[in-house]
PDB file of N, CA and C in Angstrom:
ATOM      1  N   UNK A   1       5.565   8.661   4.889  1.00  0.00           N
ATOM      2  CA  UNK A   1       5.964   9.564   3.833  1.00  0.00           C
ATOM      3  C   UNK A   1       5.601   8.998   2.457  1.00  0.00           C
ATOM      4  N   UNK A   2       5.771   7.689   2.182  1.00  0.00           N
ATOM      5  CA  UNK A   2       5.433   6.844   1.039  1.00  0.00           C
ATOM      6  C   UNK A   2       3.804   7.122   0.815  1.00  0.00           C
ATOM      7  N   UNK A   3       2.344   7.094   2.332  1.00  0.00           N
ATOM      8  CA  UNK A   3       1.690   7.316   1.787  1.00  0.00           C
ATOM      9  C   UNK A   3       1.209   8.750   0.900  1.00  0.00           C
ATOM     10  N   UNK A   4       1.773   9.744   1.683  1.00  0.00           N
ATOM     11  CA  UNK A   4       1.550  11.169   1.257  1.00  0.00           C
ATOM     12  C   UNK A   4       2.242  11.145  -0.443  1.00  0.00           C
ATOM     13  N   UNK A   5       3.172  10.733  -0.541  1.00  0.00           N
ATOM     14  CA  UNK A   5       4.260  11.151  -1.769  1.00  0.00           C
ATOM     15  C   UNK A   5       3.510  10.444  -2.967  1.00  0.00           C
ATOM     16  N   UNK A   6       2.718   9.414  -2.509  1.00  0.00           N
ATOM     17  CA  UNK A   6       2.772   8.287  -3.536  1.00  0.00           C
ATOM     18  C   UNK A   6       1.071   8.260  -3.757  1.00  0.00           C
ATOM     19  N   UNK A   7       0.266   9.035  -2.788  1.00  0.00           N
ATOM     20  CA  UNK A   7      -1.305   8.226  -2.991  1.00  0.00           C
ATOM     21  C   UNK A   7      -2.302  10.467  -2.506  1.00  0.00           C
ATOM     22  N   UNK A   8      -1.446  10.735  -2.255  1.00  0.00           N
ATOM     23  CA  UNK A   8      -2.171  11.736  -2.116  1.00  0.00           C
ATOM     24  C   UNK A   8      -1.205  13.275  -2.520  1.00  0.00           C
ATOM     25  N   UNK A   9      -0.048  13.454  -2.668  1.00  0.00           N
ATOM     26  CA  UNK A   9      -0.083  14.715  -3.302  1.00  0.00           C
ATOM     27  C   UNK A   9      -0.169  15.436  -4.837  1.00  0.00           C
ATOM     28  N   UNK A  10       0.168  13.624  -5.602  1.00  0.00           N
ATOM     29  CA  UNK A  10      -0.130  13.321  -6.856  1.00  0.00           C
ATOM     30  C   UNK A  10      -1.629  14.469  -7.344  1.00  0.00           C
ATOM     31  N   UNK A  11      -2.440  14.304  -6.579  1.00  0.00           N
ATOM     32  CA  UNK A  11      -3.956  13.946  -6.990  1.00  0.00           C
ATOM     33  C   UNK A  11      -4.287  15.618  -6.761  1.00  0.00           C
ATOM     34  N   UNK A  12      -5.093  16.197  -7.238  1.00  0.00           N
ATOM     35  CA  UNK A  12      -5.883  17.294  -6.987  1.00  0.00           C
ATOM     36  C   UNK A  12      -6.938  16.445  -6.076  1.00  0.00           C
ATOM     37  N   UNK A  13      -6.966  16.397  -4.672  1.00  0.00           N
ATOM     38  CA  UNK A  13      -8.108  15.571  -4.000  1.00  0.00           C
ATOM     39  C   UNK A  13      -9.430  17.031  -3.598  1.00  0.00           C
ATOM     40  N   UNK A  14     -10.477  16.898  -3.802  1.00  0.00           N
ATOM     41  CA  UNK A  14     -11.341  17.248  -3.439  1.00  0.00           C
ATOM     42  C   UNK A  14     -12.653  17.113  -1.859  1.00  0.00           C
ATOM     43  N   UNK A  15     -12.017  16.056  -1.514  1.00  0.00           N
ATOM     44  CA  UNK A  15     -13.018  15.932  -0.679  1.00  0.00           C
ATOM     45  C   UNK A  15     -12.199  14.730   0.193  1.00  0.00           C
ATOM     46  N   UNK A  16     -12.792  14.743   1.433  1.00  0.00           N
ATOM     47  CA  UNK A  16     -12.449  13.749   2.471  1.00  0.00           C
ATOM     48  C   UNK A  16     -12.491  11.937   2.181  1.00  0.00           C
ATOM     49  N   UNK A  17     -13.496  11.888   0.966  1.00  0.00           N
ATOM     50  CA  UNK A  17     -14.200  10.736   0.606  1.00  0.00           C
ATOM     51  C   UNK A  17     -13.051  10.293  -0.153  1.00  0.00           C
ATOM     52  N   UNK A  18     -13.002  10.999  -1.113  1.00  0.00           N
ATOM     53  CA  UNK A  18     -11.783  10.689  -2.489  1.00  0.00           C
ATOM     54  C   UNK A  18     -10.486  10.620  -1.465  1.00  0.00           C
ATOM     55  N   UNK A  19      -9.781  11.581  -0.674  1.00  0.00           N
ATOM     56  CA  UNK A  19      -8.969  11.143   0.192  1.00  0.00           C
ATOM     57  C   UNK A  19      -8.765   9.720   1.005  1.00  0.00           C
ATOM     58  N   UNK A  20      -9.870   9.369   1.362  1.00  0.00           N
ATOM     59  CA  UNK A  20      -9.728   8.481   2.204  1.00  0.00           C
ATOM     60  C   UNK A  20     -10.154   7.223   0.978  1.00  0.00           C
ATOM     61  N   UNK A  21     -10.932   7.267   0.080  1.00  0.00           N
ATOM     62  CA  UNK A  21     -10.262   6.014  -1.022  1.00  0.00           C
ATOM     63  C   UNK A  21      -8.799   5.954  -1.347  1.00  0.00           C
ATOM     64  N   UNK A  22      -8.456   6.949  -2.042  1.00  0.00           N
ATOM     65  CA  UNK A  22      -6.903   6.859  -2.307  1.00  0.00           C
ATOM     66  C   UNK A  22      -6.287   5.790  -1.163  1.00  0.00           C
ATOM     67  N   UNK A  23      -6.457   6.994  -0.025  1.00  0.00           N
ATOM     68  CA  UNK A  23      -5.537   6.196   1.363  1.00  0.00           C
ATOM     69  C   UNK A  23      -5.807   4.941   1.297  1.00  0.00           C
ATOM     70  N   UNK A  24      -7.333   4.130   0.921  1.00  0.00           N
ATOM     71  CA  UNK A  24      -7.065   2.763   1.274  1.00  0.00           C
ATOM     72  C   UNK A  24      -6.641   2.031   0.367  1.00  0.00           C
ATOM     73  N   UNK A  25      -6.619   2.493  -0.937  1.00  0.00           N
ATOM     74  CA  UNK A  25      -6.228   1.555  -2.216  1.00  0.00           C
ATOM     75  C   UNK A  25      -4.758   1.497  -1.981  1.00  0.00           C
ATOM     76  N   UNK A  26      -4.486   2.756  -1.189  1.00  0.00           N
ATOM     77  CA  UNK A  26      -2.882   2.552  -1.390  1.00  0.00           C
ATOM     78  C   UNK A  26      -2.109   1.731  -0.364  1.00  0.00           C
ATOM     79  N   UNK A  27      -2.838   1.425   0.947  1.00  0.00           N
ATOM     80  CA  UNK A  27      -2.335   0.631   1.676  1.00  0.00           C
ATOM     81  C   UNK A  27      -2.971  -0.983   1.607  1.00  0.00           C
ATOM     82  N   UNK A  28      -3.783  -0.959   0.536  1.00  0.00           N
ATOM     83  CA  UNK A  28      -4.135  -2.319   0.146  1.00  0.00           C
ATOM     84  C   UNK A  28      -3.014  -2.665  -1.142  1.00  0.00           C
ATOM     85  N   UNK A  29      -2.927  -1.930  -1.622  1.00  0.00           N
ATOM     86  CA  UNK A  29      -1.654  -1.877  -2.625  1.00  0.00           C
ATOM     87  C   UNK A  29      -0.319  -2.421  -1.734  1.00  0.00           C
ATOM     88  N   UNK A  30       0.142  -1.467  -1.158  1.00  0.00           N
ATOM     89  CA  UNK A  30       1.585  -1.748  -0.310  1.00  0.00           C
ATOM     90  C   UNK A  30       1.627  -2.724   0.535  1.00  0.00           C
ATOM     91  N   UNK A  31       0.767  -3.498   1.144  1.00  0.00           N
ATOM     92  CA  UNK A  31       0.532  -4.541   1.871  1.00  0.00           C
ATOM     93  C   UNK A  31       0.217  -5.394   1.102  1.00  0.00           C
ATOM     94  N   UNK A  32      -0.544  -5.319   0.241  1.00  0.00           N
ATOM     95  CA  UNK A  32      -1.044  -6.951  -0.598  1.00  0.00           C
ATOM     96  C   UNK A  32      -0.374  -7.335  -2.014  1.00  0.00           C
ATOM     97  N   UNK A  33      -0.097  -5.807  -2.553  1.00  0.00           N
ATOM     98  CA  UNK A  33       0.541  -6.567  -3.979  1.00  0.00           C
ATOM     99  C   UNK A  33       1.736  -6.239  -4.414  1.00  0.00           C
ATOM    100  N   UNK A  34       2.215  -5.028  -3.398  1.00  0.00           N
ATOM    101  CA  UNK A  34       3.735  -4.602  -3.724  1.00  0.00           C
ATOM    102  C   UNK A  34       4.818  -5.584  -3.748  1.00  0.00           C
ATOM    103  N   UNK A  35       5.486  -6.410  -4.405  1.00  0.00           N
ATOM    104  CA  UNK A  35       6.866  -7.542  -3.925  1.00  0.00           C
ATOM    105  C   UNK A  35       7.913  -6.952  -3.244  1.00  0.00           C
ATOM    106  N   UNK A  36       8.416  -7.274  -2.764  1.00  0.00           N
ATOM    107  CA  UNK A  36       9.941  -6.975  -1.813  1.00  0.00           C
ATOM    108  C   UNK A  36      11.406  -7.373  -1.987  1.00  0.00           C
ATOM    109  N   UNK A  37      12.021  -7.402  -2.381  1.00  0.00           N
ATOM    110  CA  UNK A  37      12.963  -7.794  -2.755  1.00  0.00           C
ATOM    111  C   UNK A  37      13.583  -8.255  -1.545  1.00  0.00           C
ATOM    112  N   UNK A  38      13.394  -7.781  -0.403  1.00  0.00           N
ATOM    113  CA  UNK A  38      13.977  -7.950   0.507  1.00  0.00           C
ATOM    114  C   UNK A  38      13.396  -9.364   1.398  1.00  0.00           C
ATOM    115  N   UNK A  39      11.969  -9.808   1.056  1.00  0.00           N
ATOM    116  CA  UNK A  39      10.976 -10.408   1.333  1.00  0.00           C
ATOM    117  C   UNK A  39      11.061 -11.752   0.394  1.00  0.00           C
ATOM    118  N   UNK A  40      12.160 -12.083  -0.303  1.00  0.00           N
ATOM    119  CA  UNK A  40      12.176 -12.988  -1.165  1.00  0.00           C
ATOM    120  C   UNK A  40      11.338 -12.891  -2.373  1.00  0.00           C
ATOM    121  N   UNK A  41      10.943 -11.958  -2.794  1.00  0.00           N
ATOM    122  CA  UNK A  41       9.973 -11.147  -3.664  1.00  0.00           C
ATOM    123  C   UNK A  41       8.947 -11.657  -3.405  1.00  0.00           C
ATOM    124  N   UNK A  42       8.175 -11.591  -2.290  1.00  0.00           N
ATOM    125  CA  UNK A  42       7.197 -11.931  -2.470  1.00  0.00           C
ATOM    126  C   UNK A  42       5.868 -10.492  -1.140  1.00  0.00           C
ATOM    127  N   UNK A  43       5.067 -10.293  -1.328  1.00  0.00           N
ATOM    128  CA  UNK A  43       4.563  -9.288  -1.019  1.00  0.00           C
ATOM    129  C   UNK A  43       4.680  -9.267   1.021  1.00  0.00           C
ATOM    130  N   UNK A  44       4.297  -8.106   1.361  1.00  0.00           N
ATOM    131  CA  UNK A  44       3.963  -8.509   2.845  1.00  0.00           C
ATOM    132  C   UNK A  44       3.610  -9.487   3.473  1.00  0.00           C
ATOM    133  N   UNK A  45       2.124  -9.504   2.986  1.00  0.00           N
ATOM    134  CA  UNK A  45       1.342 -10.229   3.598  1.00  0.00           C
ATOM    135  C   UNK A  45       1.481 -11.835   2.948  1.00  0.00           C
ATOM    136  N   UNK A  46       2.341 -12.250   2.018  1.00  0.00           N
ATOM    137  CA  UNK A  46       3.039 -13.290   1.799  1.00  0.00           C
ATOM    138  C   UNK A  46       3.490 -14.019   2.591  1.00  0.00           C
ATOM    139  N   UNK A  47       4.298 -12.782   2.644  1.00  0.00           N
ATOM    140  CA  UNK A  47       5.470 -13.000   4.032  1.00  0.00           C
ATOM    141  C   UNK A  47       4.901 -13.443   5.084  1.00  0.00           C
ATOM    142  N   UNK A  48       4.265 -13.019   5.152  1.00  0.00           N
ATOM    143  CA  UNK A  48       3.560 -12.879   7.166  1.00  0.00           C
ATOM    144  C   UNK A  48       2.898 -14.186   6.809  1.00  0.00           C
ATOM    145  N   UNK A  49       2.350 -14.591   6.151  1.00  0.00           N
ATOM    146  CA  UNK A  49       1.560 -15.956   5.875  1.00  0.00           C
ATOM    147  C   UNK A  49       2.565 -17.004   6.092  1.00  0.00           C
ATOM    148  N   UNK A  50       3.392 -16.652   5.251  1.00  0.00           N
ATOM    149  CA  UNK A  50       4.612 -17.920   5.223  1.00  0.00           C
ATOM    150  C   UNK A  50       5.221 -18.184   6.752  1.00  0.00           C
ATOM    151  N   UNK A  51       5.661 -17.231   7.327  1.00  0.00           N
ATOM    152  CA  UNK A  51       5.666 -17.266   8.960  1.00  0.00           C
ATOM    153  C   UNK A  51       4.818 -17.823   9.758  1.00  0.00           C
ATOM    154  N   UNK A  52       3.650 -17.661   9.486  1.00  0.00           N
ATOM    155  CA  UNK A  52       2.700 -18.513  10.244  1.00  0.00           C
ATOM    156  C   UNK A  52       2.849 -19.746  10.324  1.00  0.00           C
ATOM    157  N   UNK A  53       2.838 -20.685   9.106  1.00  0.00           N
ATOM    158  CA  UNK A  53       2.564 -21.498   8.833  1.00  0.00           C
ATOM    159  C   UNK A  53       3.181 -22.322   9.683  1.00  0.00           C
TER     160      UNK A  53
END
């Protein structure tokens, strides 16, 4: 729902192309640079790194 609300109904989209950029900026967004509060503020893929380790 976050991607629809937040990366595509915003937009007058035209075409499948422009759609499917949006879609990926926005899940490169929410995965790589969004912080979490819940995550110790620090992004997803932070997270998931720090677990590895």
């Amino acid at each position: 729902s976050h991607l629809k609300a937040e990366a595509l109904y915003p937009y007058d989209i035209r075409s499948i192309e422009e759609a499917q950029q949006r879609i990926e900026a926005f899940i490169q967004f929410y995965n790589e640079e969004r912080i979490q509060l819940k995550l110790n503020k620090l992004t997803p893929i932070e997270y998931r790194r720090q677990l590895a380790v």
